[in-house]
N, C-alpha and C. Protein backbone atom coordinates (compact mmCIF):
# COMPACT_ATOMS: atom_id res chain seq x y z
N UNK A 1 0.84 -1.18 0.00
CA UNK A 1 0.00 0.00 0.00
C UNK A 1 0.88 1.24 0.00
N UNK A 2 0.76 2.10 -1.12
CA UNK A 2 0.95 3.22 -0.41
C UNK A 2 0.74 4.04 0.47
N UNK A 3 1.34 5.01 1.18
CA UNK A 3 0.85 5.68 2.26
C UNK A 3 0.03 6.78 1.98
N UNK A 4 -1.09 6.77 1.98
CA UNK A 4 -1.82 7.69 1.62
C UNK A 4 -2.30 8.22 2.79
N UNK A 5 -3.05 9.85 2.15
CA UNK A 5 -3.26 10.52 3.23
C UNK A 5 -4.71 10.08 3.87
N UNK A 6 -4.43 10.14 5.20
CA UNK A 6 -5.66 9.67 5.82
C UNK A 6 -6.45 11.14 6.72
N UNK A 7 -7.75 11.58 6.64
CA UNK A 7 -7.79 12.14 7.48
C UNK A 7 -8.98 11.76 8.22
N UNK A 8 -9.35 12.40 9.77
CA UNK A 8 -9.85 11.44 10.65
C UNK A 8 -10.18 11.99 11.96
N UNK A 9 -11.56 12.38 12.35
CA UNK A 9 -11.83 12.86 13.34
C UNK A 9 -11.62 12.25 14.69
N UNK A 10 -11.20 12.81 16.01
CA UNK A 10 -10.75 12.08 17.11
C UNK A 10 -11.53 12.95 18.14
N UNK A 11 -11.89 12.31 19.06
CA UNK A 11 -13.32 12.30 20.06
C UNK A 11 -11.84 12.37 21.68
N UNK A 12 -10.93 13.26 21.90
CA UNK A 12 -10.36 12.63 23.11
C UNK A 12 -10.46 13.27 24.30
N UNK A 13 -10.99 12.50 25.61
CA UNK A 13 -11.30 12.80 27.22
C UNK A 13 -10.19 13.00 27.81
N UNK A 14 -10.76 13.69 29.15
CA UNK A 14 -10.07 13.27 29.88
C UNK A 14 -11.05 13.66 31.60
N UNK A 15 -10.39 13.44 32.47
CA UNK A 15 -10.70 13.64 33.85
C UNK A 15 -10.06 14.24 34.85
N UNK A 16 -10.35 14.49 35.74
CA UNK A 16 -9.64 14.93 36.77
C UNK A 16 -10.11 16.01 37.46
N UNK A 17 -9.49 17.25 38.38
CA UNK A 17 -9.81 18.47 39.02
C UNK A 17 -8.49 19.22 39.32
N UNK A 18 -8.29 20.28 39.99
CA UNK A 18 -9.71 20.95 39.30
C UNK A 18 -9.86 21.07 37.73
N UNK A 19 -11.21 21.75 37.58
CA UNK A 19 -11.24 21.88 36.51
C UNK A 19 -10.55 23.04 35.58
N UNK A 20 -9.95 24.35 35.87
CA UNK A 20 -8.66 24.55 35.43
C UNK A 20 -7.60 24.15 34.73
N UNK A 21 -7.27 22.84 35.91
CA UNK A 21 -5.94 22.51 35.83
C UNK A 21 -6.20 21.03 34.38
N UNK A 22 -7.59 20.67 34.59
CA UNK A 22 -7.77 19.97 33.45
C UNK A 22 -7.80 20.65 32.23
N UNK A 23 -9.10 21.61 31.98
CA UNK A 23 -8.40 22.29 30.58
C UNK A 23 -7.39 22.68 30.12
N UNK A 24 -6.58 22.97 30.71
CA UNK A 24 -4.84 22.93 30.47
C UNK A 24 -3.81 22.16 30.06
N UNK A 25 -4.17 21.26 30.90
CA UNK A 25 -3.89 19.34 30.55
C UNK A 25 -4.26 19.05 29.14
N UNK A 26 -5.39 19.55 28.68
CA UNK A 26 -6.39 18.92 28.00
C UNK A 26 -5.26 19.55 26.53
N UNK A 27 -5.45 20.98 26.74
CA UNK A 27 -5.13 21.74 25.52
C UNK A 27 -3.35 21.52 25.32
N UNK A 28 -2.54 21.04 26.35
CA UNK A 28 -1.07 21.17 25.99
C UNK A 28 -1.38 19.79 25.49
N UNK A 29 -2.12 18.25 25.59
CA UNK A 29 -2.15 16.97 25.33
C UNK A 29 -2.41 17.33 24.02
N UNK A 30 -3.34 18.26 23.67
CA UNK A 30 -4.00 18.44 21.96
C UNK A 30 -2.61 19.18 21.50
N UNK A 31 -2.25 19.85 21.43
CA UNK A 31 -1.23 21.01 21.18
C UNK A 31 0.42 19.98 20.67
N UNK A 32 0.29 18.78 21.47
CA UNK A 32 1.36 17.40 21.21
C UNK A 32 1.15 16.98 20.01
N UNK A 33 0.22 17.41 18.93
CA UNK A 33 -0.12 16.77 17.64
C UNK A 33 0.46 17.45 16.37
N UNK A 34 0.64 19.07 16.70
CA UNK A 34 1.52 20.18 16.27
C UNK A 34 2.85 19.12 15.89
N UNK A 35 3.48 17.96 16.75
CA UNK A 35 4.89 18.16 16.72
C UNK A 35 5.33 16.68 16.67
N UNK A 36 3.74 15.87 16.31
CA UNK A 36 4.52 14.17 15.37
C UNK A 36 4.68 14.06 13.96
N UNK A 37 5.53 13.84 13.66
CA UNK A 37 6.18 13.62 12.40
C UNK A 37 4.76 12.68 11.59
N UNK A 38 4.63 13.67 10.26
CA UNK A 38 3.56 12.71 9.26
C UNK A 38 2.05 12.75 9.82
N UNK A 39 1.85 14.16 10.75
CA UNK A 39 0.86 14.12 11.26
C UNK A 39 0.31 15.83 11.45
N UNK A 40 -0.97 15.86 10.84
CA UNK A 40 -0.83 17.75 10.59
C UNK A 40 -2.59 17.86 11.30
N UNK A 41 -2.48 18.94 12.49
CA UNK A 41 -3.89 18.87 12.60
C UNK A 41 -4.55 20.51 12.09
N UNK A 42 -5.43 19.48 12.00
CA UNK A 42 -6.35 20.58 10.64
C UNK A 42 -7.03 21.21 11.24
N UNK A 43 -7.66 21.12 12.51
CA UNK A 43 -8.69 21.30 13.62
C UNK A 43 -8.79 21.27 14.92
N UNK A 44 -9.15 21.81 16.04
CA UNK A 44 -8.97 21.64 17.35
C UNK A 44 -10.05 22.77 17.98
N UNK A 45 -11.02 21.88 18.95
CA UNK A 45 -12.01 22.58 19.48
C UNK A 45 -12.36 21.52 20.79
N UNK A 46 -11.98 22.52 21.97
CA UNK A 46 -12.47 21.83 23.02
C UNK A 46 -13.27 22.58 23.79
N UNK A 47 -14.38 21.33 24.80
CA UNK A 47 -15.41 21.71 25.64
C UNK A 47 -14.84 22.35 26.88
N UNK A 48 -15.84 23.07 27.53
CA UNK A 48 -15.78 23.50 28.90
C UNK A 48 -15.75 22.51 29.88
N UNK A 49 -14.86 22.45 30.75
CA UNK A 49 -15.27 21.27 32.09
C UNK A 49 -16.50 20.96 32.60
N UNK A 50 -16.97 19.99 32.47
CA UNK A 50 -18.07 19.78 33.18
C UNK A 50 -18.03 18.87 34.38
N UNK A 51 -18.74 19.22 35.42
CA UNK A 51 -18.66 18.17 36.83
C UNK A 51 -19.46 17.15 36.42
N UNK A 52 -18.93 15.97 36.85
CA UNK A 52 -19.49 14.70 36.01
C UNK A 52 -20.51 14.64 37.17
N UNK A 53 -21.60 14.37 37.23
CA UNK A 53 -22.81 14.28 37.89
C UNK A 53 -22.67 12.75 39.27
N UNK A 54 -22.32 11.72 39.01
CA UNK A 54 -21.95 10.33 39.72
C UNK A 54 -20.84 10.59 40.67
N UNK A 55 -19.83 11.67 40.45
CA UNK A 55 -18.69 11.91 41.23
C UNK A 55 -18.60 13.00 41.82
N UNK A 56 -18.07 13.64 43.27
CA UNK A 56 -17.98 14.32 44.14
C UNK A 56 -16.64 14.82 43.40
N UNK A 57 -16.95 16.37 42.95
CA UNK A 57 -15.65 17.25 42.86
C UNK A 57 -14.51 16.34 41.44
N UNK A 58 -15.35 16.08 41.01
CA UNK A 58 -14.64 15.47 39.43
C UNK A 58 -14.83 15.86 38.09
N UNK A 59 -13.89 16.10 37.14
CA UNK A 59 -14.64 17.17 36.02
C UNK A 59 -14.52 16.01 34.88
N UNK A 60 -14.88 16.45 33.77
CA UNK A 60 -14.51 15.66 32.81
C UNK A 60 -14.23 17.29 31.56
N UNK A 61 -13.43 16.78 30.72
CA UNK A 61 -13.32 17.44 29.32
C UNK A 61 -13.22 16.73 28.39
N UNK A 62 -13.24 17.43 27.05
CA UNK A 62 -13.00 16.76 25.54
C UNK A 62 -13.00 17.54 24.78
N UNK A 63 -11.50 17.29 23.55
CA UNK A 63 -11.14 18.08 22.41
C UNK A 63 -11.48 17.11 21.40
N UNK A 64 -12.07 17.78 20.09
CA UNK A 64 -12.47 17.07 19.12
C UNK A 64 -11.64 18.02 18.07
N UNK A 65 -10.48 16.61 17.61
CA UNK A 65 -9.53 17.21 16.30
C UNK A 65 -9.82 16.56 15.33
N UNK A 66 -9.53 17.03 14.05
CA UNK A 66 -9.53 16.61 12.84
C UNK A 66 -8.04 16.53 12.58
N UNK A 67 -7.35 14.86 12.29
CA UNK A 67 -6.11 15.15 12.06
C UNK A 67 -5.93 14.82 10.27
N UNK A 68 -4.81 14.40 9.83
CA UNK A 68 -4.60 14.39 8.52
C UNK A 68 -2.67 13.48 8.93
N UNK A 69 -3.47 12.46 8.83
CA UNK A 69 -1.75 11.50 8.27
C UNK A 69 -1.67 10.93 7.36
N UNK A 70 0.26 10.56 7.33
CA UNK A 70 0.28 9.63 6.01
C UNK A 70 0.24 8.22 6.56
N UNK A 71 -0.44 7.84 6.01
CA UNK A 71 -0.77 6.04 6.37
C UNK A 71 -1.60 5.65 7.64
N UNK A 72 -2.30 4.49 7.37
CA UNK A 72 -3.13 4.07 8.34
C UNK A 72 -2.45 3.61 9.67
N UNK A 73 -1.33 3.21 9.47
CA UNK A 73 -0.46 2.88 10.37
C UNK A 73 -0.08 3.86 11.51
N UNK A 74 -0.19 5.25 10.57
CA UNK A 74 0.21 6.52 11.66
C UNK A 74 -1.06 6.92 12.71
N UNK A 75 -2.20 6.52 11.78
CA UNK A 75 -3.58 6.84 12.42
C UNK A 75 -3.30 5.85 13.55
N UNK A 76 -3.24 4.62 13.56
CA UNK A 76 -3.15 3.73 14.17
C UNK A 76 -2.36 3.89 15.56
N UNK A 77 -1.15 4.71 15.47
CA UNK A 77 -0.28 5.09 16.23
C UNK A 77 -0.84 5.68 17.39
N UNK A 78 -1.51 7.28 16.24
CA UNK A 78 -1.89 8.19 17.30
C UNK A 78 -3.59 7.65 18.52
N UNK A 79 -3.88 6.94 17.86
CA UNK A 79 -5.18 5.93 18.55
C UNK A 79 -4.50 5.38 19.73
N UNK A 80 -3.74 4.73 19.41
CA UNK A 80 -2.81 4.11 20.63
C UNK A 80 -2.14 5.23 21.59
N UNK A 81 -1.55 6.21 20.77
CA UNK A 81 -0.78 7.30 22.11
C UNK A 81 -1.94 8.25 22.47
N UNK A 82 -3.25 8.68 22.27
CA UNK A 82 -3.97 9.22 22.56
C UNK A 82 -5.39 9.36 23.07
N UNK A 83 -5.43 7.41 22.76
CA UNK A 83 -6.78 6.92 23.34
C UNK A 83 -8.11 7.56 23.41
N UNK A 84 -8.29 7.72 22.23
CA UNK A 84 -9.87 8.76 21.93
C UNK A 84 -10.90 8.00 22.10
N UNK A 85 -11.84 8.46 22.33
CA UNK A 85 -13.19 7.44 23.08
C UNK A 85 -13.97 7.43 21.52
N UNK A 86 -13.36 8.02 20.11
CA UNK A 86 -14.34 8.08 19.56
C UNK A 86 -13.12 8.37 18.23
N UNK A 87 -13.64 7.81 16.96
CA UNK A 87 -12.64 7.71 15.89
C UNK A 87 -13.62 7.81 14.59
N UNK A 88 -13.59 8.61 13.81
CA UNK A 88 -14.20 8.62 12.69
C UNK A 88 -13.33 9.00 11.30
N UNK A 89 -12.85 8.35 10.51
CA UNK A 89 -12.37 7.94 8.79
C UNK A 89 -12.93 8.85 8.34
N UNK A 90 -12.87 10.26 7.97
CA UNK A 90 -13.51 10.90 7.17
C UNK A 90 -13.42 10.95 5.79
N UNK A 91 -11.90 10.64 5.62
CA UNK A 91 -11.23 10.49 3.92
C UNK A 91 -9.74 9.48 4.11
N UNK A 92 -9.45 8.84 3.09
CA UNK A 92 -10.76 8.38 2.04
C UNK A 92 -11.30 7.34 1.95
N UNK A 93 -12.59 7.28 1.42
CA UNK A 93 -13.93 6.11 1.30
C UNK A 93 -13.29 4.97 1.19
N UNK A 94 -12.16 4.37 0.49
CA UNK A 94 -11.99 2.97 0.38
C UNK A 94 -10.06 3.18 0.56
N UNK A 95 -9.38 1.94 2.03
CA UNK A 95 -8.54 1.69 2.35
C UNK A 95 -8.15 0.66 2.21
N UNK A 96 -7.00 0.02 1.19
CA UNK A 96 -6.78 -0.88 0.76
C UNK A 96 -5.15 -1.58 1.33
N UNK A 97 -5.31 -2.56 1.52
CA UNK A 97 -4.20 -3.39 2.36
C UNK A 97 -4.13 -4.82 1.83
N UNK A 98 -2.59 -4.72 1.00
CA UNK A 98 -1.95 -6.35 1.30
C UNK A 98 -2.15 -6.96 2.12
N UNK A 99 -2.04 -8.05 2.14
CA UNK A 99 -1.49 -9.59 3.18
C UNK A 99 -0.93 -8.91 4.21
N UNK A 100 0.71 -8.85 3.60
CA UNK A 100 1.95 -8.32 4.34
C UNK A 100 1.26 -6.97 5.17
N UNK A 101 0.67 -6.33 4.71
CA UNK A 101 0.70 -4.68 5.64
C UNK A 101 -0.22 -5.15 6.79
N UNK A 102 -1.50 -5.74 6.09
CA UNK A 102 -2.40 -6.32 7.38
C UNK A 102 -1.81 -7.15 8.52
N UNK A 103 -1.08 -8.09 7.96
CA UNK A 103 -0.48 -8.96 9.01
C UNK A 103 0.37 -8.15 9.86
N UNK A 104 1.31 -7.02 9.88
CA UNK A 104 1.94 -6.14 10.20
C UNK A 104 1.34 -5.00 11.66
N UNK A 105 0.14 -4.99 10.87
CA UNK A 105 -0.74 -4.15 11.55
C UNK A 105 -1.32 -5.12 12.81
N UNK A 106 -1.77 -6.31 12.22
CA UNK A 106 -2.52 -7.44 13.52
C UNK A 106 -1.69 -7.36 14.46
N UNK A 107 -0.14 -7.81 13.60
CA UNK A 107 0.82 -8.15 15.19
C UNK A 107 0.86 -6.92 16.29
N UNK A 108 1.16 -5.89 15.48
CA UNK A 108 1.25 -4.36 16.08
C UNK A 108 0.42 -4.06 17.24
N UNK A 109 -1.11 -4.68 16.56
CA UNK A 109 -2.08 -4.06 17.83
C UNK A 109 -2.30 -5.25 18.67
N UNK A 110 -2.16 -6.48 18.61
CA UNK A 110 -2.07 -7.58 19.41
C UNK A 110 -0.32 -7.52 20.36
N UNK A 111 0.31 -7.11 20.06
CA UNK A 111 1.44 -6.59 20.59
C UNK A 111 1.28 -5.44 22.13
N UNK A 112 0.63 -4.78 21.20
CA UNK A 112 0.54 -3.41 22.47
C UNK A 112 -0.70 -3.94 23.59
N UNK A 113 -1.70 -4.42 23.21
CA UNK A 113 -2.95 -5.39 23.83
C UNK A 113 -2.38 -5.76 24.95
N UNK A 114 -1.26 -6.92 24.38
CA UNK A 114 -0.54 -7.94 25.12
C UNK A 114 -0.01 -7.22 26.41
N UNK A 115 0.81 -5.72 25.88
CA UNK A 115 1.70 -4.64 26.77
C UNK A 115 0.72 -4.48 27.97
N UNK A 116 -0.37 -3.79 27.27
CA UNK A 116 -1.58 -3.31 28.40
C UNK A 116 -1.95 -4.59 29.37
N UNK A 117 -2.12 -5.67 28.84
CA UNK A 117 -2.84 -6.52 29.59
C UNK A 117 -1.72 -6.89 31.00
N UNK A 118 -0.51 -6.92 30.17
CA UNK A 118 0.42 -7.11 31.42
C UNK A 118 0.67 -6.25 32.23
N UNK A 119 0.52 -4.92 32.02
CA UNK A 119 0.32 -4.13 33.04
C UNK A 119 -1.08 -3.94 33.57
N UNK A 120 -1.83 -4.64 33.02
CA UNK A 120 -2.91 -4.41 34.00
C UNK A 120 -3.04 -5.83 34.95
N UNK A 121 -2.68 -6.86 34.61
CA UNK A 121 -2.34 -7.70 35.75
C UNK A 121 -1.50 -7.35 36.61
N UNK A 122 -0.28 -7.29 36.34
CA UNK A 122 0.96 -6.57 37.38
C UNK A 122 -0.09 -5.07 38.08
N UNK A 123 -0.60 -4.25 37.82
CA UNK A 123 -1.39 -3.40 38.90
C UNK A 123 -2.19 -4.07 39.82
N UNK A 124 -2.84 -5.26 39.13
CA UNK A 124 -4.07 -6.31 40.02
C UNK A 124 -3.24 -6.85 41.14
N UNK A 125 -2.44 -7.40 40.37
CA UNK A 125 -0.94 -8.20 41.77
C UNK A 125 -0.44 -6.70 42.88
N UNK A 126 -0.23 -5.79 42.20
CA UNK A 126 0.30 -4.53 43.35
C UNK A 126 -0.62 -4.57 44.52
N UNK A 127 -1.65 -4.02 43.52
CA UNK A 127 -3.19 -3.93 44.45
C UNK A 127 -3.55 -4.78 45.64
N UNK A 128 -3.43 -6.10 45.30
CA UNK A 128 -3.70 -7.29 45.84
C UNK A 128 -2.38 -7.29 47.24
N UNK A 129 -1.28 -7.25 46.81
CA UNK A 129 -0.41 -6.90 48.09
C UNK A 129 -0.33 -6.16 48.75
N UNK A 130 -0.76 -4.97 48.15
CA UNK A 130 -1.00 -3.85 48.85
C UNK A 130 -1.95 -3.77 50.45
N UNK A 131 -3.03 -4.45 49.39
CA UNK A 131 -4.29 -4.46 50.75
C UNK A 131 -3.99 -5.48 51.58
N UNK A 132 -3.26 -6.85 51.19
CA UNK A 132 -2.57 -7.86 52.06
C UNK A 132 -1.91 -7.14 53.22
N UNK A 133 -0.74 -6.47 52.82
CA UNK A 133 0.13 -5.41 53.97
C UNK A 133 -0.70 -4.45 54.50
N UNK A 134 -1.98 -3.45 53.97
CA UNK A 134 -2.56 -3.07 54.70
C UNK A 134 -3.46 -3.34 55.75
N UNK A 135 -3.94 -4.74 55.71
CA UNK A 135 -4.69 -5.38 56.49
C UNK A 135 -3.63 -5.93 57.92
N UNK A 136 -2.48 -6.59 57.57
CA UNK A 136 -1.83 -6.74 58.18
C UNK A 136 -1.20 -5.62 59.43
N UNK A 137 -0.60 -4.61 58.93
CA UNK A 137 -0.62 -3.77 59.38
C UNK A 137 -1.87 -2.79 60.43
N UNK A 138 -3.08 -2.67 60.01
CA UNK A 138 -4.08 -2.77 61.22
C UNK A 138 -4.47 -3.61 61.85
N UNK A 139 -3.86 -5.01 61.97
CA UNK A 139 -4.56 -5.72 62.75
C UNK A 139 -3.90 -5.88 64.10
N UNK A 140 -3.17 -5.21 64.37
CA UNK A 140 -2.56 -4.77 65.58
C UNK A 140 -3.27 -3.77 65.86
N UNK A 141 -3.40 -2.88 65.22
CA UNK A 141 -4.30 -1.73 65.66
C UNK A 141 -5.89 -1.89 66.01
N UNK A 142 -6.43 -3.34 65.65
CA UNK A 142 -7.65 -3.21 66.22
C UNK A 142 -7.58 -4.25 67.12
N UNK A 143 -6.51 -5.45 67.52
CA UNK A 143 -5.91 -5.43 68.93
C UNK A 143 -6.00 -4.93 69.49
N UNK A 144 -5.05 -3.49 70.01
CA UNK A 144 -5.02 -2.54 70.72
C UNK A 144 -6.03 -1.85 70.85
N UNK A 145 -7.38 -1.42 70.32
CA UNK A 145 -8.15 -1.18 69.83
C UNK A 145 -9.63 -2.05 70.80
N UNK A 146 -9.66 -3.16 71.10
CA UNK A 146 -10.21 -4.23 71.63
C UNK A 146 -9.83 -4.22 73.05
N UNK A 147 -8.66 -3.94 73.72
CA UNK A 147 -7.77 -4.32 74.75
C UNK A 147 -7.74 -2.78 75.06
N UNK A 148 -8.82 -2.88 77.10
CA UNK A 148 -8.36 -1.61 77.88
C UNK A 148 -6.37 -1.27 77.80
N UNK A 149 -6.68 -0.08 77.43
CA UNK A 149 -5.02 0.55 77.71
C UNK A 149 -4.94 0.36 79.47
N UNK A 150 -3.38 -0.41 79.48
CA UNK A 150 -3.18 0.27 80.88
C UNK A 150 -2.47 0.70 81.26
N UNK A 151 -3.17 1.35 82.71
CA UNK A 151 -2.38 2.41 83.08
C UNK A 151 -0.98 2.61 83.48
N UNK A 152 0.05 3.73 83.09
CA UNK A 152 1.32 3.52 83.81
C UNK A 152 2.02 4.38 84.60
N UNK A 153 2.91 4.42 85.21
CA UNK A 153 3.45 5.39 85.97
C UNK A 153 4.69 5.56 85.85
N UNK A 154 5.30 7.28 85.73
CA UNK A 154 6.73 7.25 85.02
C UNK A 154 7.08 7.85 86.25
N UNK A 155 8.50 6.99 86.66
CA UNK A 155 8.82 7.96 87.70
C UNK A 155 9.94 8.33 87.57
N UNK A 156 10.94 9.03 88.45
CA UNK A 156 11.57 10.48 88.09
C UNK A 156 12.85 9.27 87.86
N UNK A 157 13.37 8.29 87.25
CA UNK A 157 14.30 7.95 86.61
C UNK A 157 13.55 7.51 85.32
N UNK A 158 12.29 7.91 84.88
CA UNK A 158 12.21 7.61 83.71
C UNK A 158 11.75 6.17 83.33
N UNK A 159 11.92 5.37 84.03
CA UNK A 159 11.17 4.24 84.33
C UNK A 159 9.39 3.89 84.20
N UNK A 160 9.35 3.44 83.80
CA UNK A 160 7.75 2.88 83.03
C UNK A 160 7.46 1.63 83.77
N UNK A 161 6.30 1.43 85.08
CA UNK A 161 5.88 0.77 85.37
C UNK A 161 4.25 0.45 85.32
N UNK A 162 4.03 -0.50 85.15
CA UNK A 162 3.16 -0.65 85.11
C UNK A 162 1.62 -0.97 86.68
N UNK A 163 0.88 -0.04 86.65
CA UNK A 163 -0.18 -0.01 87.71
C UNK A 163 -1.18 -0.76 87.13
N UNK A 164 -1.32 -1.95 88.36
CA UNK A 164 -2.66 -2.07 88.84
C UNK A 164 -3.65 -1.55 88.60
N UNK A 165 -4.73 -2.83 87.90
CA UNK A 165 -6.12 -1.77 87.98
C UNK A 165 -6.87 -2.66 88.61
N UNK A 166 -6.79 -2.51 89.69
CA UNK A 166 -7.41 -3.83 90.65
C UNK A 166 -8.73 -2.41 91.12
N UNK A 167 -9.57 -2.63 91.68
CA UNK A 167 -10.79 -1.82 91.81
C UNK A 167 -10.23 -1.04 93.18
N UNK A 168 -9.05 -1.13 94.13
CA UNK A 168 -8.51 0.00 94.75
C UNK A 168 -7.77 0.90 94.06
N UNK A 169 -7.13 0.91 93.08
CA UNK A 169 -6.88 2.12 92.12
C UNK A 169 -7.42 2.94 91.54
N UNK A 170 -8.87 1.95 91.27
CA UNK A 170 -9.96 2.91 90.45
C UNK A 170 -10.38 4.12 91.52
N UNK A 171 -10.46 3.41 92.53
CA UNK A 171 -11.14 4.23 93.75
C UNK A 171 -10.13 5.20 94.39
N UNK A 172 -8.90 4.83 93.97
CA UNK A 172 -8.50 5.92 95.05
C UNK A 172 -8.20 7.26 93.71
N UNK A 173 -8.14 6.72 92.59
CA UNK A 173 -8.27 7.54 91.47
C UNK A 173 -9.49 8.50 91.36
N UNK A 174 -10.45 7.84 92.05
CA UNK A 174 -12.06 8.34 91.79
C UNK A 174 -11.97 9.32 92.91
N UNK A 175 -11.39 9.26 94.26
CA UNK A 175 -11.53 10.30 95.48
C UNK A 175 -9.95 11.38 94.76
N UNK A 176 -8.93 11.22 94.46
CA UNK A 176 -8.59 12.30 93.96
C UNK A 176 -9.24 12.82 93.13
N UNK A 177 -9.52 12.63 92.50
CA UNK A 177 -11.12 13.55 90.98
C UNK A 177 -11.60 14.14 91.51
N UNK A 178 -12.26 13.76 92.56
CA UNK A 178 -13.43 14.02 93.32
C UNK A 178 -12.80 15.26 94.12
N UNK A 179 -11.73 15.12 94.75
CA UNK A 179 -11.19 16.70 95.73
C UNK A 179 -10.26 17.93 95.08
N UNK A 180 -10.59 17.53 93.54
CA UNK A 180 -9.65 18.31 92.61
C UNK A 180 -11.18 19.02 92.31
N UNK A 181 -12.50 18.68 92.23
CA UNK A 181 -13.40 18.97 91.70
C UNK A 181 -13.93 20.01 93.06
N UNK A 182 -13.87 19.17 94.15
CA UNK A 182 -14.15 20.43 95.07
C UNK A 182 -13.44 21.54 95.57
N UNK A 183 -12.32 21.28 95.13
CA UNK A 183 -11.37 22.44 95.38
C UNK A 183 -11.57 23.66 94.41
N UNK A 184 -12.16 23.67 93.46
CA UNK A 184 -12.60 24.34 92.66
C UNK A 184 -13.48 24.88 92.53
């Protein structure tokens, strides 16, 4: 095949807050298309932030470009580095592919598939240890948590002993309270 010119509307999101700091995001991510080789954009128009309605303090945006490359392969590229929720072929009507270019192209996107999928298992495995060690880690804390603290007494070498809470401590604890309260 030759590389012919392809051109091709792109639908691309994004998320986050504030919403500021997303349209900004949004327009330097569009503004990255200015400066790939074999790739000319013809068009660029993006929405106002909107607070996504399901989420507390979350915006969403979207720029809709019209790009213009050489070869399907490049289209193909920028799909992959830019992940548009939405892709439309505007020109031209009929794209024609060898054996060889198709097979080229299968491996390509079964390739990167493969990339994603392994990083999205390896995040599942993070995840999964993660909350292992986090669980671990509070379960001392709801030990301690379960179990009266007791009481101690530091005395003037610094020493940490531990008091009795036999029900004469409580009480003689309860008549000091008690003459700190009337002294007042």
């Amino acid at each position: 095949m030759v590389d012919q010119k392809i051109t091709a509307l792109m639908i691309i999101e994004v998320a986050g807050r504030p919403p500021e700091y997303l349209e900004n995001s949004l327009k330097l991510h569009l503004d990255k298309l200015n400066h790939i080789k074999d790739v000319k954009l013809i068009s660029s128009k993006m929405a106002e932030p909107r607070l996504i309605e399901t989420e507390k303090d979350l915006y969403t945006c979207f720029g809709e470009v019209e790009v213009e490359t050489l070869g399907f392969s490049k289209l193909m590229d920028l799909i992959f580095e830019f992940m548009p929720s939405s892709v439309e072929i505007i020109n031209p009507m009929d794209i024609e592919f060898n054996c060889q270019e198709a097979t080229m192209f299968a491996n390509d996107m079964a390739g990167r598939l493969h990339r994603y999928d392994e990083i999205a298992k390896i995040a599942r495995m993070q995840i999964q240890q993660l909350t292992a060690r986090l669980q671990q880690l509070t379960q001392p804390i709801q030990k301690v948590s379960q179990n009266p603290i007791q009481p101690v007494q530091i005395t003037m070498n610094s020493s940490i002993e531990e008091e009795s809470t036999s029900k004469k401590s409580v009480k003689k604890f309860s008549k000091k309270l008690k003459s700190i309260k009337k002294k007042k």
